[in-house]
Protein backbone atom coordinates (compact mmCIF):
# COMPACT_ATOMS: atom_id res chain seq x y z
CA UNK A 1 173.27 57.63 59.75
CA UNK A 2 171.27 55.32 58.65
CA UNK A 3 172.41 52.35 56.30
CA UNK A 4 171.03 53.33 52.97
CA UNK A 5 173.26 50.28 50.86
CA UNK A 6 169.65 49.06 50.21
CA UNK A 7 167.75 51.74 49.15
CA UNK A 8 170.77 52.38 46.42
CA UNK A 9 170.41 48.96 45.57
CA UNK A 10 166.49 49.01 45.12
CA UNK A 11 166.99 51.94 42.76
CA UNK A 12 169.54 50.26 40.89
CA UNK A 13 166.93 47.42 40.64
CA UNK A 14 164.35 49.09 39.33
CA UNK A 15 167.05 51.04 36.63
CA UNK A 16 167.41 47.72 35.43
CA UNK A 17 164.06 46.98 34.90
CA UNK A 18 163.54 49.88 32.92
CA UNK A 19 166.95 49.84 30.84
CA UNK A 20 167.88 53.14 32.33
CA UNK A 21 172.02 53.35 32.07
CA UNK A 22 171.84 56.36 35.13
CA UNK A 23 169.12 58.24 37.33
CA UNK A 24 169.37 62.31 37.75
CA UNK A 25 167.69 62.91 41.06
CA UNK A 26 167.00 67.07 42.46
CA UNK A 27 164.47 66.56 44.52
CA UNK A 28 165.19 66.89 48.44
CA UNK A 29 162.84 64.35 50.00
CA UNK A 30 164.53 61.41 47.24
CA UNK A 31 167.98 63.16 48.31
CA UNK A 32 167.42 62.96 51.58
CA UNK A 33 166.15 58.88 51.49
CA UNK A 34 168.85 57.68 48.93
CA UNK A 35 171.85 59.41 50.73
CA UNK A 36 170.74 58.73 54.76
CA UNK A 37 172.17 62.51 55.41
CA UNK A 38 169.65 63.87 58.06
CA UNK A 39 169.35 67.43 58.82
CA UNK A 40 170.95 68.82 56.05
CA UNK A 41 168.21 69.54 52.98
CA UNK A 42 166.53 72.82 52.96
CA UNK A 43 163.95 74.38 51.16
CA UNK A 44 166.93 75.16 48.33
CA UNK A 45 167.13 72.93 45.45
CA UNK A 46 170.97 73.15 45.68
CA UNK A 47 172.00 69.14 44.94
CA UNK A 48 171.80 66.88 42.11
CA UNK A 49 172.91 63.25 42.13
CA UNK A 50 173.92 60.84 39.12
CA UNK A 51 173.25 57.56 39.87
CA UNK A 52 174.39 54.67 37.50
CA UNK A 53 174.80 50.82 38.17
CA UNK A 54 178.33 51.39 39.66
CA UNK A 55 178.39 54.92 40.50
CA UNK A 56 177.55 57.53 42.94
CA UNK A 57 177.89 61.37 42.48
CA UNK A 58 176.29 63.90 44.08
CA UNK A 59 176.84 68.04 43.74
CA UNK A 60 176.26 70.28 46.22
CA UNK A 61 177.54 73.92 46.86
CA UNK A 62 179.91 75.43 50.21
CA UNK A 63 176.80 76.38 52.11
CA UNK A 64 176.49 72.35 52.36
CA UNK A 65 179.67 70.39 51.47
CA UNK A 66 181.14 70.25 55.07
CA UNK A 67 177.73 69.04 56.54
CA UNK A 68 177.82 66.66 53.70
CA UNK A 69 181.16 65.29 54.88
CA UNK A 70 180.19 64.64 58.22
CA UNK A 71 176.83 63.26 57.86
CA UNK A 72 178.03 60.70 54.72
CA UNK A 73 181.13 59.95 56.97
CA UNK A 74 184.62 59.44 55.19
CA UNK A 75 183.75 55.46 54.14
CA UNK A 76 180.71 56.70 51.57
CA UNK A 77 180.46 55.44 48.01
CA UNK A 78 179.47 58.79 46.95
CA UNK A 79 181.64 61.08 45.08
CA UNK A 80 181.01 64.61 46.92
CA UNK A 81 181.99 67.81 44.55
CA UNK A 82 181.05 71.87 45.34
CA UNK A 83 182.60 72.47 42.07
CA UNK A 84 180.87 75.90 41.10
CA UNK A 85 179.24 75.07 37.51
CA UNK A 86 175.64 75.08 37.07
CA UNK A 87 173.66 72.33 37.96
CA UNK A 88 172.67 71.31 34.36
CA UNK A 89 176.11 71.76 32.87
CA UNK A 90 177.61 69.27 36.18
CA UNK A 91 174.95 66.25 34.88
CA UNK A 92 175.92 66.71 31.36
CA UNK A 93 179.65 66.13 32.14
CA UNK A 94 178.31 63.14 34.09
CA UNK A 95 176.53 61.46 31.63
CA UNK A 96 179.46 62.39 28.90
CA UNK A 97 182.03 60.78 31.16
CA UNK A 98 179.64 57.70 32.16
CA UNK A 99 178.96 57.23 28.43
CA UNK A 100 175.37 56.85 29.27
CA UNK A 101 172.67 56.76 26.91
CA UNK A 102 169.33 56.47 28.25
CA UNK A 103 169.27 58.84 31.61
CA UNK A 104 165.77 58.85 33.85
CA UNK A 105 165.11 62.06 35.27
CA UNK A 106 162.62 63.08 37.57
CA UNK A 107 159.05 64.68 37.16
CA UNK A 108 159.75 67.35 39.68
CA UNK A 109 162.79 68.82 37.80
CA UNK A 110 162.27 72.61 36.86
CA UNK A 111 161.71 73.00 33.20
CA UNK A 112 165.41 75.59 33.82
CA UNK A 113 167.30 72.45 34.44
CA UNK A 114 165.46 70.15 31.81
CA UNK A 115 166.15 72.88 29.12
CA UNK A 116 169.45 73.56 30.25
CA UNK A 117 170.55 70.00 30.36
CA UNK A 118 169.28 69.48 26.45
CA UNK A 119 171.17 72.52 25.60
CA UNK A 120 174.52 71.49 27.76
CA UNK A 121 174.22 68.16 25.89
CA UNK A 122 173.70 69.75 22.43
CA UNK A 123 176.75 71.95 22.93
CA UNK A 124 179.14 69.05 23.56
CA UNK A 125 177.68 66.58 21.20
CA UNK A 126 176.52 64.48 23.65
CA UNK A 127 173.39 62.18 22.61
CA UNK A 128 170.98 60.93 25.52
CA UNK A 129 167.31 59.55 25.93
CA UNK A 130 165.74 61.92 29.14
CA UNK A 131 162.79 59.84 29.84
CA UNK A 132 160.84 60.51 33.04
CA UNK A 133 161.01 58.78 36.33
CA UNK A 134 156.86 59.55 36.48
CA UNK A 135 157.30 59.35 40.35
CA UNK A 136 158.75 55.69 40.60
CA UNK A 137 160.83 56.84 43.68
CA UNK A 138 158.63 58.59 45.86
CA UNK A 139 155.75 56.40 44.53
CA UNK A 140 157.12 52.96 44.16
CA UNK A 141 160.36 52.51 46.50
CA UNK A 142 159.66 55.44 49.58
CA UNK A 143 156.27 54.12 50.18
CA UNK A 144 157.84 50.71 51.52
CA UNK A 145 159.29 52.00 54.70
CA UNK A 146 162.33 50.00 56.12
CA UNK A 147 163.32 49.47 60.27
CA UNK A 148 166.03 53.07 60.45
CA UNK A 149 162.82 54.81 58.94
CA UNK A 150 160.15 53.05 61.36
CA UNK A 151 161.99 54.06 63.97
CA UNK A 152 162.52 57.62 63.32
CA UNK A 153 158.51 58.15 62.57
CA UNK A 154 158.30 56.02 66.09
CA UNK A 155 160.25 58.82 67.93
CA UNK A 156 158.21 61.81 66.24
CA UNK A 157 155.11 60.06 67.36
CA UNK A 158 156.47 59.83 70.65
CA UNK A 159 156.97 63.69 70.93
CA UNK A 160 153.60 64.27 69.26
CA UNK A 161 152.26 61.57 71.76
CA UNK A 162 153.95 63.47 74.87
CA UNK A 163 152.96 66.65 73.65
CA UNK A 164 149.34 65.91 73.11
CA UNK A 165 149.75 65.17 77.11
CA UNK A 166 151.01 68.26 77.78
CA UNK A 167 148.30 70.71 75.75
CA UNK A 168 145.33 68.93 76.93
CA UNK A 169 146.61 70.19 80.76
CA UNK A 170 147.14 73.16 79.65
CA UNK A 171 143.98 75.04 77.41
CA UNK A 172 141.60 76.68 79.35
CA UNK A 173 138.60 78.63 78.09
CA UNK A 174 139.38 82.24 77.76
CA UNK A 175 142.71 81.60 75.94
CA UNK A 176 143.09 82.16 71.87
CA UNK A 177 143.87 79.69 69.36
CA UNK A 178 147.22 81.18 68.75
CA UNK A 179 148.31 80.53 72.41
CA UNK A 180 147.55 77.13 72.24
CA UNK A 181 149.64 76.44 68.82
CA UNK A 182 152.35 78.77 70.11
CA UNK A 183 152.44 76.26 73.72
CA UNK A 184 152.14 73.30 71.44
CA UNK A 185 155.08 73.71 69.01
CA UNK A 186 157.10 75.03 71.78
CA UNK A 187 156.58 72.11 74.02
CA UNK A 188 158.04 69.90 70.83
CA UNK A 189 160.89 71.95 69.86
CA UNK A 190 161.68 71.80 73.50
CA UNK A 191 161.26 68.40 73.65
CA UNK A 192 163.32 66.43 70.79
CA UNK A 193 161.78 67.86 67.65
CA UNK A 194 163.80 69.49 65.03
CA UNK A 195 160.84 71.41 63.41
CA UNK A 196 157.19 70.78 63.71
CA UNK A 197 156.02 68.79 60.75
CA UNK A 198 153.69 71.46 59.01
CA UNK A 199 151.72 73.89 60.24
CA UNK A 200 150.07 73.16 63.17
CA UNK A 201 146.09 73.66 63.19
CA UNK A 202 144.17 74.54 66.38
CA UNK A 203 140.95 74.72 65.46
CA UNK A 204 137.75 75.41 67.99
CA UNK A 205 134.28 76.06 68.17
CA UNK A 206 133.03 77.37 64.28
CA UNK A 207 136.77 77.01 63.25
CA UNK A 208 136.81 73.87 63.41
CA UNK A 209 134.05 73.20 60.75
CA UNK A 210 137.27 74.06 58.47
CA UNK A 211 139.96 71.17 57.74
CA UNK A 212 142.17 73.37 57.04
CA UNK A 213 141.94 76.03 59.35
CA UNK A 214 144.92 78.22 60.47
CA UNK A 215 145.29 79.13 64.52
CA UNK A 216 143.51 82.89 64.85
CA UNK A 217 142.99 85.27 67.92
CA UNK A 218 139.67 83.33 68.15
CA UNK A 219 138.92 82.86 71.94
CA UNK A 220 138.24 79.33 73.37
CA UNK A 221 134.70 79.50 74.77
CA UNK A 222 133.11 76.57 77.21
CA UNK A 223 131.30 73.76 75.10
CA UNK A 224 134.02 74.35 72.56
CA UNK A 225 135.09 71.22 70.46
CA UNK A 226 138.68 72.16 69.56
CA UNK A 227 140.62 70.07 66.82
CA UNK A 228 144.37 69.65 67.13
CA UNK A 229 146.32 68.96 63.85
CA UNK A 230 149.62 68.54 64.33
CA UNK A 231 152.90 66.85 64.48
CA UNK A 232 157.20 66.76 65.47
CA UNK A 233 159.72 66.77 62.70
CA UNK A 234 162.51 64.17 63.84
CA UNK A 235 165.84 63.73 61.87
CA UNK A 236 163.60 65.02 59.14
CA UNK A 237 161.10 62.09 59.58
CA UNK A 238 157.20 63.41 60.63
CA UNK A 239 154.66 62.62 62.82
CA UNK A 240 150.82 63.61 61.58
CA UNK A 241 148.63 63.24 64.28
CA UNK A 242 144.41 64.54 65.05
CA UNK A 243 142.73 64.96 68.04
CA UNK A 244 139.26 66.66 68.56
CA UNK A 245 138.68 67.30 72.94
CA UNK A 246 135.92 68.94 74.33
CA UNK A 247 136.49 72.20 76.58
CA UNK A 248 134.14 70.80 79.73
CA UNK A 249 131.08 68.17 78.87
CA UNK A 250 130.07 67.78 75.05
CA UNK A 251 126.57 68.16 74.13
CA UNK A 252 124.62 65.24 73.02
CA UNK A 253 125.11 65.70 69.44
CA UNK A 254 128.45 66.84 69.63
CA UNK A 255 128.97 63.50 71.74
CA UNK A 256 126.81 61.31 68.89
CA UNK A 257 129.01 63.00 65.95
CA UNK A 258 132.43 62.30 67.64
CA UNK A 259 131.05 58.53 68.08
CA UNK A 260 130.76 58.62 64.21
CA UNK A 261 134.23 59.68 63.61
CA UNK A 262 135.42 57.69 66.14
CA UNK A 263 133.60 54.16 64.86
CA UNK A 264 134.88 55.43 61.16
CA UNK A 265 138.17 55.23 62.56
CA UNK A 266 138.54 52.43 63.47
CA UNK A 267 136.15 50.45 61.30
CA UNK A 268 139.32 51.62 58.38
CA UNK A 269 141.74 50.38 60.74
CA UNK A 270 139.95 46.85 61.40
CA UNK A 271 139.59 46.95 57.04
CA UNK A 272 143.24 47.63 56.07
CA UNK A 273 145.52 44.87 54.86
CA UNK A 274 148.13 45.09 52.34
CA UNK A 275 147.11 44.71 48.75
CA UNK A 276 144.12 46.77 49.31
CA UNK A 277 143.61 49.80 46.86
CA UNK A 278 142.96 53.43 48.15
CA UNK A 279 139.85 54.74 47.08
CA UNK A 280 138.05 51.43 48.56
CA UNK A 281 139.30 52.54 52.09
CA UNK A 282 138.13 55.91 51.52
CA UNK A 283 134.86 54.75 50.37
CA UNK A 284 134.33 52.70 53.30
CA UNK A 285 134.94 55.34 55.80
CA UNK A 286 132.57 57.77 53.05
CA UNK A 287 130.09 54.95 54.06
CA UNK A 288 130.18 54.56 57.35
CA UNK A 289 129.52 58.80 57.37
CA UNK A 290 127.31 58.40 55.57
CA UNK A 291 125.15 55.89 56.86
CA UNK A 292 125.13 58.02 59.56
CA UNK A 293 123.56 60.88 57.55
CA UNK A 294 126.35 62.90 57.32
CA UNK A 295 127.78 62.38 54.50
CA UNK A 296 127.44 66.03 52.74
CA UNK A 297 130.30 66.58 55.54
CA UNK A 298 133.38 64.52 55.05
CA UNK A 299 134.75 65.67 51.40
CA UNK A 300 138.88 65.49 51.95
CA UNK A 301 140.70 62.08 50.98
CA UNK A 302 140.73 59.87 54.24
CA UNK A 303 145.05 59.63 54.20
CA UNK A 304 148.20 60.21 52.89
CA UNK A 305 151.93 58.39 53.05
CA UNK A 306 154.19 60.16 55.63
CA UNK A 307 157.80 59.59 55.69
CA UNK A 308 160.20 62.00 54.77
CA UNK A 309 157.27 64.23 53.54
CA UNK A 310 154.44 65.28 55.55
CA UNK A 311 151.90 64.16 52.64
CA UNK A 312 154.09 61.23 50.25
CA UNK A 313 152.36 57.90 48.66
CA UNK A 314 150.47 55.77 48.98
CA UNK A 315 146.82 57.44 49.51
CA UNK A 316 143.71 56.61 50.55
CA UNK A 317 141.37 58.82 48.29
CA UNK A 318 138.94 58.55 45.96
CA UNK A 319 141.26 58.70 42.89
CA UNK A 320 144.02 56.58 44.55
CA UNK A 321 143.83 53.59 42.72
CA UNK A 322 147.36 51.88 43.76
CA UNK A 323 147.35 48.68 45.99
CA UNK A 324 148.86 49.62 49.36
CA UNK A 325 151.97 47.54 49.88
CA UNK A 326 153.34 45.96 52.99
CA UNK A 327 155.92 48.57 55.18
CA UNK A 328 153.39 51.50 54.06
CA UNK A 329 152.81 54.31 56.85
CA UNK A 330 149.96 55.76 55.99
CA UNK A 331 147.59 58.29 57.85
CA UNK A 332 143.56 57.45 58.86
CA UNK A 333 141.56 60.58 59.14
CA UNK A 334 137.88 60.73 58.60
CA UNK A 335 136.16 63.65 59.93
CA UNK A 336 132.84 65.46 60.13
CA UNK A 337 132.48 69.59 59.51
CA UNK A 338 129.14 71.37 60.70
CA UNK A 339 129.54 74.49 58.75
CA UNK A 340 129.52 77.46 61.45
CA UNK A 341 129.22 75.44 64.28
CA UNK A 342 132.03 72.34 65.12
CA UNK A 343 133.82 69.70 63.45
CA UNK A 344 135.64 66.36 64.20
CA UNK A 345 138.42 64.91 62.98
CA UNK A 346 140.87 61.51 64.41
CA UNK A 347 144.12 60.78 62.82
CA UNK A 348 146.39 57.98 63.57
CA UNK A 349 149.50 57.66 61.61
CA UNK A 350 150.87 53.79 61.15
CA UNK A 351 152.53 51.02 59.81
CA UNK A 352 150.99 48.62 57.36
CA UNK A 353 151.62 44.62 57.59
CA UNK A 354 150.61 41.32 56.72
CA UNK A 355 148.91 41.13 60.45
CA UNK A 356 146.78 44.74 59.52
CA UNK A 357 146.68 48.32 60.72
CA UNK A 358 149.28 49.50 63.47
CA UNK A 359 148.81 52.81 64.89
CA UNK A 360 152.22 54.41 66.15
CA UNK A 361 150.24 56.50 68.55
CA UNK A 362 149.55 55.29 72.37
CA UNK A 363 146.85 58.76 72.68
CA UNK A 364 142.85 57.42 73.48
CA UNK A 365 140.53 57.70 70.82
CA UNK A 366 138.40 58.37 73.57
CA UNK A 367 136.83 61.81 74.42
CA UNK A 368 139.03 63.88 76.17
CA UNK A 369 137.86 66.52 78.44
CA UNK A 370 140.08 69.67 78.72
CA UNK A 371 139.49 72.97 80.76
């Protein structure tokens, strides 16, 4: 388990700076950072943890208390309950008994809780300031990754990395999308991932003229580009990772348009430093496309945070106006879509420091041949 004495003590900081007497935190992804228990959030919003400057509580329910236990250890600060009360009616008692006055709650709170809490508070007399958090956590004190989380998105890239190695052995013209993904996924779960990190897209021939595009019983022909979007889960950290390979020898403008991508790549890569802002990345790799007339084709943001989320701040868009700290991971992912015909994407997933851009991946952005 990972030490997480600093990540408490980061939040505490920044409850300072804001005059907040405690913190209500719900959602998983915070949960999961601020506590260091892996492999135990679901898709259940089940928890809720009241945070002040010398206190730790956290709720839960039996379907989680005992891996709770094991996973916090029996030294933890935190004060584990799977008292059965409703979750609003638990953080009122909290901030009675704390005597707290001005409690920050998250943005992602259901409007259920945030009504119920007013009304839990109003029943026992209890007056309290519920300002927002606006994001500060996922935003502000996530993005800055420290070593225990490095090295976790290290080992899913690792999987990704080794299963990349595997699938590009393996696709042969004649077989459909879905066998590819289904090979894929199966290689990581078999291979040190807990879960994949999100869907993963296989993408080939006209498919892949779609970012987005989910694996279908489309058959892999000869000539086809086919773009790979995928990544391993690891002790709930995730790996994002794109590769575009050619099934036999690319034509020469499939070639020329892969060269684009490629150079856009890692012309953002050479660019990145901390303290640079988000949409100016993007709209140097926009650039760079578009200099190369085709720009009317790359029209998704060029990268996301990854962490404990698969898509988490900081961002390099066009609206992302943030400066991009030191310790961000942050994905690089131009691409190029030729409506019914092929697209083109490379991502690289890595850390950000005062020396520049450092891809966790060890896979060639060269053109691989497959087939």
């Amino acid at each position: 388990m990972a030490d997480t004495g600093n990540r408490v003590a980061r939040l505490r900081d920044l409850m300072t700076e804001r005059g907040y007497d405690a913190v209500i935190l719900r959602n998983n992804p915070d949960l999961r950072w601020l506590t260091g228990a892996e492999r135990v959030f679901d898709d259940e919003v089940a928890h809720t943890a009241f945070i002040t400057p010398d206190g730790l509580w956290l709720h839960t329910d039996s379907r989680y208390f005992g891996m709770f236990e094991a996973k916090l250890g029996p030294d933890t600060p935190w004060k584990l309950d799977m008292e059965i009360v409703d979750a609003p009616l638990w953080a009122a008692r909290r901030i009675a008994e704390s005597r707290s006055r001005v409690v920050a709650i998250e943005d992602t709170v259901d409007l259920a809780f945030y009504d119920g809490l007013q009304a839990e508070l109003g029943r026992a007399s209890v007056a309290a300031l519920l300002p927002r958090l606006h994001g500060d956590i996922a935003a502000r004190l996530r993005a800055v990754k420290d070593a225990e989380e490095l090295a976790l998105l290290r080992r899913a890239q690792e999987i990704t990395d080794d299963a990349f190695e595997h699938i590009v052995g393996f696709i042969k013209a004649g077989m459909a999308e879905l066998d590819v993904r289904v090979e894929l996924d199966n290689y990581m779960l078999s291979h040190g991932a807990e879960n994949v990190s999100f869907e993963t897209i296989i993408a080939a021939g006209p498919n892949g003229a779609n970012p987005h595009a989910r694996p279908s019983e489309y058959v892999i022909q000869q000539g086809d580009f086919i773009v790979m979007d995928y990544g391993a889960c690891y002790h709930d950290y995730h790996a994002d990772m794109t590769r575009t390979v050619c099934v036999g020898e690319p034509t020469e403008e499939q070639q020329h348009v892969y060269d684009v991508v490629r150079h856009t790549n890692e012309a953002v890569q050479a660019a990145v430093r901390p303290g640079v802002i988000g949409k100016d990345i993007h709209n140097l790799a926009v650039d760079e496309i578009t200099r190369a007339g085709y720009g009317d084709y790359f029209k998704h943001g060029l990268g996301h945070g990854v962490g404990v989320e698969i898509h988490e701040c900081p961002n390099f868009g066009r609206r992302a106006t943030e400066v991009i700290p030191a310790g961000a991971v942050i994905t690089d992912e131009p691409g190029i879509y030729l409506p019914g015909r092929f697209g083109v994407r490379i991502e690289d997933c890595g850390l950000i420091d005062e020396e520049g851009y450092h891809p966790f991946s060890r896979i060639t952005h060269d053109l691989v041949r497959v087939g």
